[in-house]
C-alpha atoms as a PDB file:
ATOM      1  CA  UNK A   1       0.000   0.000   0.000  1.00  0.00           C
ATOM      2  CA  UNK A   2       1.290   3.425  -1.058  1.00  0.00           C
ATOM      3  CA  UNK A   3       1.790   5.765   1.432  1.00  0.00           C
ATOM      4  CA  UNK A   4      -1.529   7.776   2.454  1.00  0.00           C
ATOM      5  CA  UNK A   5      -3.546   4.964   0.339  1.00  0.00           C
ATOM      6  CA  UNK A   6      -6.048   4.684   2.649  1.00  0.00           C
ATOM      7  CA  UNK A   7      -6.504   8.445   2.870  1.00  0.00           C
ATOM      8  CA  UNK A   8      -7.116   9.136  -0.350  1.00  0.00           C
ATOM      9  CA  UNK A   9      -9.349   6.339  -1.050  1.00  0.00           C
ATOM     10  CA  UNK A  10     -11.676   7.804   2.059  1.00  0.00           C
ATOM     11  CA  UNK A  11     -11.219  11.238   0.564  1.00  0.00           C
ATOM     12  CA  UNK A  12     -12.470  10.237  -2.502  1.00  0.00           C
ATOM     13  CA  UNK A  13     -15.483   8.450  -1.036  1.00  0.00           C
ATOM     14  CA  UNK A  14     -16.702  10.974   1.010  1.00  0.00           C
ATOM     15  CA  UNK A  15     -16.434  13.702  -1.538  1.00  0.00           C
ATOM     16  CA  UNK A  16     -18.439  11.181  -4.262  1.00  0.00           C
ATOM     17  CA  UNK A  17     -21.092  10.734  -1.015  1.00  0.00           C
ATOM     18  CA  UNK A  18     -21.735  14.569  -0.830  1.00  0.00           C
ATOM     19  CA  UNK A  19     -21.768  14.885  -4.204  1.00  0.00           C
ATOM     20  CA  UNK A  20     -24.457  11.999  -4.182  1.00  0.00           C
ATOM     21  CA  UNK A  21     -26.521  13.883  -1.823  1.00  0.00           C
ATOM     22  CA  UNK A  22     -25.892  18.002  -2.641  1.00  0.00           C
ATOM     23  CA  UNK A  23     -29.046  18.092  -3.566  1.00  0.00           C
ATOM     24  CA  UNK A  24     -30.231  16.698  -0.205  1.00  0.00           C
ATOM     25  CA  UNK A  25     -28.285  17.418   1.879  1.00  0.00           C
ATOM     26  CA  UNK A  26     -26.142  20.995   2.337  1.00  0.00           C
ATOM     27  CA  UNK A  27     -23.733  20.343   4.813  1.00  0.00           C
ATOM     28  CA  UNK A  28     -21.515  16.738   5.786  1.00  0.00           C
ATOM     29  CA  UNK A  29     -19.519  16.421   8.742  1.00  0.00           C
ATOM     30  CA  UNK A  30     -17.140  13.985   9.154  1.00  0.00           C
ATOM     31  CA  UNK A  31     -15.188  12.626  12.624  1.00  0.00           C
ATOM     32  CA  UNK A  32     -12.009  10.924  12.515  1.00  0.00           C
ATOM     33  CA  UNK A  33     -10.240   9.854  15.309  1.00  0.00           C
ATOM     34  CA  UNK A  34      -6.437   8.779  15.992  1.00  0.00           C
ATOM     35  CA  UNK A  35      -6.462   4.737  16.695  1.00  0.00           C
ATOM     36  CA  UNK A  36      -6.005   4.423  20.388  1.00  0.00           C
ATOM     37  CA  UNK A  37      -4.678   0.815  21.404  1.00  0.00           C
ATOM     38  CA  UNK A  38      -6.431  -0.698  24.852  1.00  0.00           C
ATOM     39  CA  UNK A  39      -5.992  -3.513  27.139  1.00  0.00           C
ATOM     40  CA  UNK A  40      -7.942  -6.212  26.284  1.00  0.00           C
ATOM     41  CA  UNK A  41      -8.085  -6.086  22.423  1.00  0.00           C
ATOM     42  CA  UNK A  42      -6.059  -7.897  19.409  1.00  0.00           C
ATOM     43  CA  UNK A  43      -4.239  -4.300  19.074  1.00  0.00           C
ATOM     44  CA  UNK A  44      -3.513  -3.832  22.669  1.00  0.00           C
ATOM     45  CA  UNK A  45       0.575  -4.411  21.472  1.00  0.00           C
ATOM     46  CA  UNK A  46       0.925  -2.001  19.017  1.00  0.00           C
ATOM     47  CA  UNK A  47       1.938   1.394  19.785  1.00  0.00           C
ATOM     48  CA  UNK A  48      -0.124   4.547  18.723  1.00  0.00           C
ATOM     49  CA  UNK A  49       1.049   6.785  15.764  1.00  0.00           C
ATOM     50  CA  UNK A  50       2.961   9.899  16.493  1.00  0.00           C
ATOM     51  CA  UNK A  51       1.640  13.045  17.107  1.00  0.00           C
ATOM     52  CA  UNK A  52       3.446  14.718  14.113  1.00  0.00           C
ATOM     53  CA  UNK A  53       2.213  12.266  11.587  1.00  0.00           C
ATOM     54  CA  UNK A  54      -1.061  11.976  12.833  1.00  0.00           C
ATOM     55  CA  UNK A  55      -1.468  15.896  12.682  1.00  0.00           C
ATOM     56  CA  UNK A  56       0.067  16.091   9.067  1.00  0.00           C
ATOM     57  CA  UNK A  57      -3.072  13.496   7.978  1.00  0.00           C
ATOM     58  CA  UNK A  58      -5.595  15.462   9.705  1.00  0.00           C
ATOM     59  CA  UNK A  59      -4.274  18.698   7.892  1.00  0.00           C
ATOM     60  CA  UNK A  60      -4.314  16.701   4.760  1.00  0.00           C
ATOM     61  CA  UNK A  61      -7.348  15.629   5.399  1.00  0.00           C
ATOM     62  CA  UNK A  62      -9.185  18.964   6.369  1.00  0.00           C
ATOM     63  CA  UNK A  63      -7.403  20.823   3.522  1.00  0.00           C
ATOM     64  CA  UNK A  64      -8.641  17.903   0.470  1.00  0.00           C
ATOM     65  CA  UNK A  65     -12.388  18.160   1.991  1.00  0.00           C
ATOM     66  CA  UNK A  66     -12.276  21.809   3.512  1.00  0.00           C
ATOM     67  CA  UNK A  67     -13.002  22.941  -0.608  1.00  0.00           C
ATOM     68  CA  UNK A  68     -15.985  20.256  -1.165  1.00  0.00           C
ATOM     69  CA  UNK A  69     -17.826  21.466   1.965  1.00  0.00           C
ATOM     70  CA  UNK A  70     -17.151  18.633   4.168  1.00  0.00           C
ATOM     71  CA  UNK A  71     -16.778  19.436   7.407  1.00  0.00           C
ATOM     72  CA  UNK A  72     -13.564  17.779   9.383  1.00  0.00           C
ATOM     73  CA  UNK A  73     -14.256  17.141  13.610  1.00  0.00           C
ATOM     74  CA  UNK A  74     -11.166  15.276  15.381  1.00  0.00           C
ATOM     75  CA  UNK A  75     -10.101  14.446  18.771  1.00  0.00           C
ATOM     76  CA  UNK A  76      -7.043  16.417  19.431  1.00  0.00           C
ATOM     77  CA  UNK A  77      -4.077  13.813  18.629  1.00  0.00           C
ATOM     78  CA  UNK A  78      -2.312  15.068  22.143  1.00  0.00           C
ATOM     79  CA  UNK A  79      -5.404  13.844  24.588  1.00  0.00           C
ATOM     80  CA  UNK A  80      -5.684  10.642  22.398  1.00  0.00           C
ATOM     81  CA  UNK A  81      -1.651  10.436  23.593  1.00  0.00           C
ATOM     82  CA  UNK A  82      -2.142  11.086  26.955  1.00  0.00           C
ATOM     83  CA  UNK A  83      -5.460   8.685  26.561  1.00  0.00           C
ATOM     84  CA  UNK A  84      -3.790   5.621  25.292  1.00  0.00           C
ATOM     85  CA  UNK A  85      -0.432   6.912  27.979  1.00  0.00           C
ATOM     86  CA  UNK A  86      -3.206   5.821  30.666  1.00  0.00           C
ATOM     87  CA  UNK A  87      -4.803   2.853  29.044  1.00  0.00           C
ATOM     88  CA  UNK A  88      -1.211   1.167  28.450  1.00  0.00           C
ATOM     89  CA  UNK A  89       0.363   2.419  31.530  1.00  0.00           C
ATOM     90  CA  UNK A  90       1.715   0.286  34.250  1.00  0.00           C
ATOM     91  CA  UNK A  91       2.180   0.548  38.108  1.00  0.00           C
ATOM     92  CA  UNK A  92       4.662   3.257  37.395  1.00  0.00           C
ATOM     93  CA  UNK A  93       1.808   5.555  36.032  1.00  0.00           C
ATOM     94  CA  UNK A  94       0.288   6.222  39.072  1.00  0.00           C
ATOM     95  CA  UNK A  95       3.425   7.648  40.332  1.00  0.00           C
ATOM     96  CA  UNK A  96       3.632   9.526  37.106  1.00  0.00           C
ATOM     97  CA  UNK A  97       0.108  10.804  37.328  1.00  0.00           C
ATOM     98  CA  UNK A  98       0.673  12.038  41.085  1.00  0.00           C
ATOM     99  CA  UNK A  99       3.823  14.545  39.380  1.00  0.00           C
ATOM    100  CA  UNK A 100       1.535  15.537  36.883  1.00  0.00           C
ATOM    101  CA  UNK A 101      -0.899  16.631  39.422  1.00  0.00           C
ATOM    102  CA  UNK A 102       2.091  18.451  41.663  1.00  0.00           C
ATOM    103  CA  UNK A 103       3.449  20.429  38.621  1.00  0.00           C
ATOM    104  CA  UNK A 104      -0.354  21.441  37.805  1.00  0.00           C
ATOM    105  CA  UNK A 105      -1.857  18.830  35.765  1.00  0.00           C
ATOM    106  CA  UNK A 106      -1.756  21.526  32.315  1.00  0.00           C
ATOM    107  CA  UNK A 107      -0.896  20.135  29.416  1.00  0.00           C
ATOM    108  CA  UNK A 108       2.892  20.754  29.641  1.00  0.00           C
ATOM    109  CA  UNK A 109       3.206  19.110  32.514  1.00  0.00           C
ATOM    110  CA  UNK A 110       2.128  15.926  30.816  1.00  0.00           C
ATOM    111  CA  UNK A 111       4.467  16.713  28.312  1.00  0.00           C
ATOM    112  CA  UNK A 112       7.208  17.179  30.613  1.00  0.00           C
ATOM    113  CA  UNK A 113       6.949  15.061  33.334  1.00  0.00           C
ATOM    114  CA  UNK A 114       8.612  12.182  33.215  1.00  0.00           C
ATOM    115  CA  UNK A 115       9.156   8.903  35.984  1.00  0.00           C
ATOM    116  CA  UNK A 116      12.179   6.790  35.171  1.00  0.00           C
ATOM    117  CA  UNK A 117      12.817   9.287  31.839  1.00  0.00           C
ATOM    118  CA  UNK A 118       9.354   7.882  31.013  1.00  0.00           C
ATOM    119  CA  UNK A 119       6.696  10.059  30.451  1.00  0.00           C
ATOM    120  CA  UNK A 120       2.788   9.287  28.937  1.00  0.00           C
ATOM    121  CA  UNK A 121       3.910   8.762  25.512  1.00  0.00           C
ATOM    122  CA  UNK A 122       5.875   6.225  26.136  1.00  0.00           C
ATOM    123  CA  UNK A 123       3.425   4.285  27.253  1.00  0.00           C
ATOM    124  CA  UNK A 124       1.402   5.349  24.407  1.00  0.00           C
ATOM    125  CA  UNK A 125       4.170   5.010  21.522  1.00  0.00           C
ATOM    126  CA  UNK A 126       5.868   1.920  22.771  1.00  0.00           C
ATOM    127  CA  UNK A 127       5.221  -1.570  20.707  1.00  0.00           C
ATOM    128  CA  UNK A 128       4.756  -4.643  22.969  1.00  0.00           C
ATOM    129  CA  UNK A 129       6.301  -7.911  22.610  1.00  0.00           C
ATOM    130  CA  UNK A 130       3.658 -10.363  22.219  1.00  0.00           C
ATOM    131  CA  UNK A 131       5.655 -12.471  25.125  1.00  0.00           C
ATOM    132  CA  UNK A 132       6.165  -9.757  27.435  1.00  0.00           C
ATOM    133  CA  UNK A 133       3.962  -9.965  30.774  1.00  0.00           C
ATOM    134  CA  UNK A 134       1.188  -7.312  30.221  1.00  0.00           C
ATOM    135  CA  UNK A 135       0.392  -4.489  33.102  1.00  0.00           C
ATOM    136  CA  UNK A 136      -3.350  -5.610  33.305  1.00  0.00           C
ATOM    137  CA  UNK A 137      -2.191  -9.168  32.848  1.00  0.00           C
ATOM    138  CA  UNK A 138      -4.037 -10.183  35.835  1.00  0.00           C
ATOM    139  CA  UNK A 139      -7.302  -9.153  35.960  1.00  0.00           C
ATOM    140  CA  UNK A 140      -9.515 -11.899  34.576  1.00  0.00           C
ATOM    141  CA  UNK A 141     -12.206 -10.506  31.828  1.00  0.00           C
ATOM    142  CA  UNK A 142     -12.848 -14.314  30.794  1.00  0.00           C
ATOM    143  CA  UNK A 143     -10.736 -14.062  27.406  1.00  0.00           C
ATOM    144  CA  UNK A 144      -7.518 -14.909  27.277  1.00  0.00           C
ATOM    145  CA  UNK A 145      -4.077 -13.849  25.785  1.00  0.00           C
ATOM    146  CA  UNK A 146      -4.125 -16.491  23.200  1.00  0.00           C
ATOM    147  CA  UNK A 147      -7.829 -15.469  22.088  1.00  0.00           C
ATOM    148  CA  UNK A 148      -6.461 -12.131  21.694  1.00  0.00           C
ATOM    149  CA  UNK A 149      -3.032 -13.019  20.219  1.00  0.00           C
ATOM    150  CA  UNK A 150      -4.901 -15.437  17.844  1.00  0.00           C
ATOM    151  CA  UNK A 151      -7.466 -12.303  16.728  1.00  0.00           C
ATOM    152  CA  UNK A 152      -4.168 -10.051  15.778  1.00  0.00           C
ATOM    153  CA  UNK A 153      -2.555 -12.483  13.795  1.00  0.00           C
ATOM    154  CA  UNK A 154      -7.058 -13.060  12.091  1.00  0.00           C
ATOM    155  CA  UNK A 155      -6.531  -9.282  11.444  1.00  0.00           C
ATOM    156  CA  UNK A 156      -3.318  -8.649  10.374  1.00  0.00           C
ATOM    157  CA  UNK A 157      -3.620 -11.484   8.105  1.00  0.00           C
ATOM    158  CA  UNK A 158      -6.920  -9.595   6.735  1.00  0.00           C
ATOM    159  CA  UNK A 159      -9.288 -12.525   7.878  1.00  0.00           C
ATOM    160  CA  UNK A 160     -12.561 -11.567   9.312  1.00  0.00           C
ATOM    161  CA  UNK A 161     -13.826 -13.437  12.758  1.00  0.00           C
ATOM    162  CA  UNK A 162     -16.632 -15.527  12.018  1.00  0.00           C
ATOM    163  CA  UNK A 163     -19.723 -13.874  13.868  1.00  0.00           C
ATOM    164  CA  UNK A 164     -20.745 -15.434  16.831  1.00  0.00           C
ATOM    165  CA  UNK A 165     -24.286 -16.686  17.530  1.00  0.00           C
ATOM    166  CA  UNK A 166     -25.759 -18.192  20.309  1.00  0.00           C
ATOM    167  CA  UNK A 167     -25.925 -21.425  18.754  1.00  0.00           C
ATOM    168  CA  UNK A 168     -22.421 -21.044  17.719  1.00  0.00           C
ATOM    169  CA  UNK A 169     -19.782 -19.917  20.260  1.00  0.00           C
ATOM    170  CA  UNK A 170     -16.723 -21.180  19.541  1.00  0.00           C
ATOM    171  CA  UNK A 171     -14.463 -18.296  19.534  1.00  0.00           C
ATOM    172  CA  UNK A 172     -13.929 -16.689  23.009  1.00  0.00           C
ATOM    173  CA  UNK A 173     -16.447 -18.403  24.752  1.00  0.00           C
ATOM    174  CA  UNK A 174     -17.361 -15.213  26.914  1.00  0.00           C
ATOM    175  CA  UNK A 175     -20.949 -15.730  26.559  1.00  0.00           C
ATOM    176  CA  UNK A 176     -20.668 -19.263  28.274  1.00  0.00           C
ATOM    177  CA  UNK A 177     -19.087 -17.913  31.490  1.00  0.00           C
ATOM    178  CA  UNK A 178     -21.620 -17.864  34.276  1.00  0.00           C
END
């Protein structure tokens, strides 16, 4: 895939949509979002895209749509950061949190606060090694790491998960835990 491929390819859908509806419809808004890996999903190992990147495709974004009338909302990239810093974090960011607070919780002080040279983003940039013990490791939500690694490599691959039904759980089993 070319770089931006996917960008372009939305770009170009959304701008055929309005011009599907201009007549009616007169305005389309749009909200895009940075990815923000969690605990507990197939992505929970891969690390969030960086700030500057992520603000260079909104831009991009904003500035191919801006002249069809299409109307570009976004989380700010930074508190998606500092969002998927606390998700990913470990027992070190409560310590780092506490700082935070004590230099007064703005929005530099998550920038520059750092515990052991590590700061939010680190939490929120780093890549995981599918081997390495995760923070939240222990807490039991029924599913387990092999589901999950088993769903990344489904995804990566491009495979779909097969839906489940209620006649047919054979995938995580969640819905047979009492």
């Amino acid at each position: 895939m070319k770089k931006n491929e996917d960008i372009d390819e939305m770009i170009e859908f959304l701008v055929a949509l309005k011009n599907t509806f201009k007549n009616s419809y007169s305005n389309l808004t749009i909200s895009i979002n940075p990815f923000i890996p969690k605990p507990f999903t197939p992505f929970q190992w891969i690390g969030m895209e960086d700030i500057k990147s992520l603000n260079e495709k909104i831009k991009l974004i904003q500035n191919k749509l801006k002249p069809h009338g299409i109307k570009v909302i976004f989380e700010s990239p930074r508190m998606s950061e500092i969002q998927a810093g606390l998700a990913r974090g470990n027992r070190h960011t409560a310590k780092l949190l506490y700082e935070i607070y004590k230099n007064g919780a703005t929005n530099s002080a998550f920038s520059k606060t750092k515990i052991d040279g590590k700061g939010l983003e680190f939490y929120a940039h780093r890549e995981i090694d599918k081997k390495a013990v995760l923070p939240w490791e222990h807490i039991n939500i029924g599913l387990s790491k092999a589901y999950f690694l088993g769903e990344y490599n489904r995804a990566t691959n491009g495979q779909p998960t097969e839906k489940c039904t209620e006649e047919k759980c054979q995938k995580c089993r969640i819905c047979q835990i009492k």
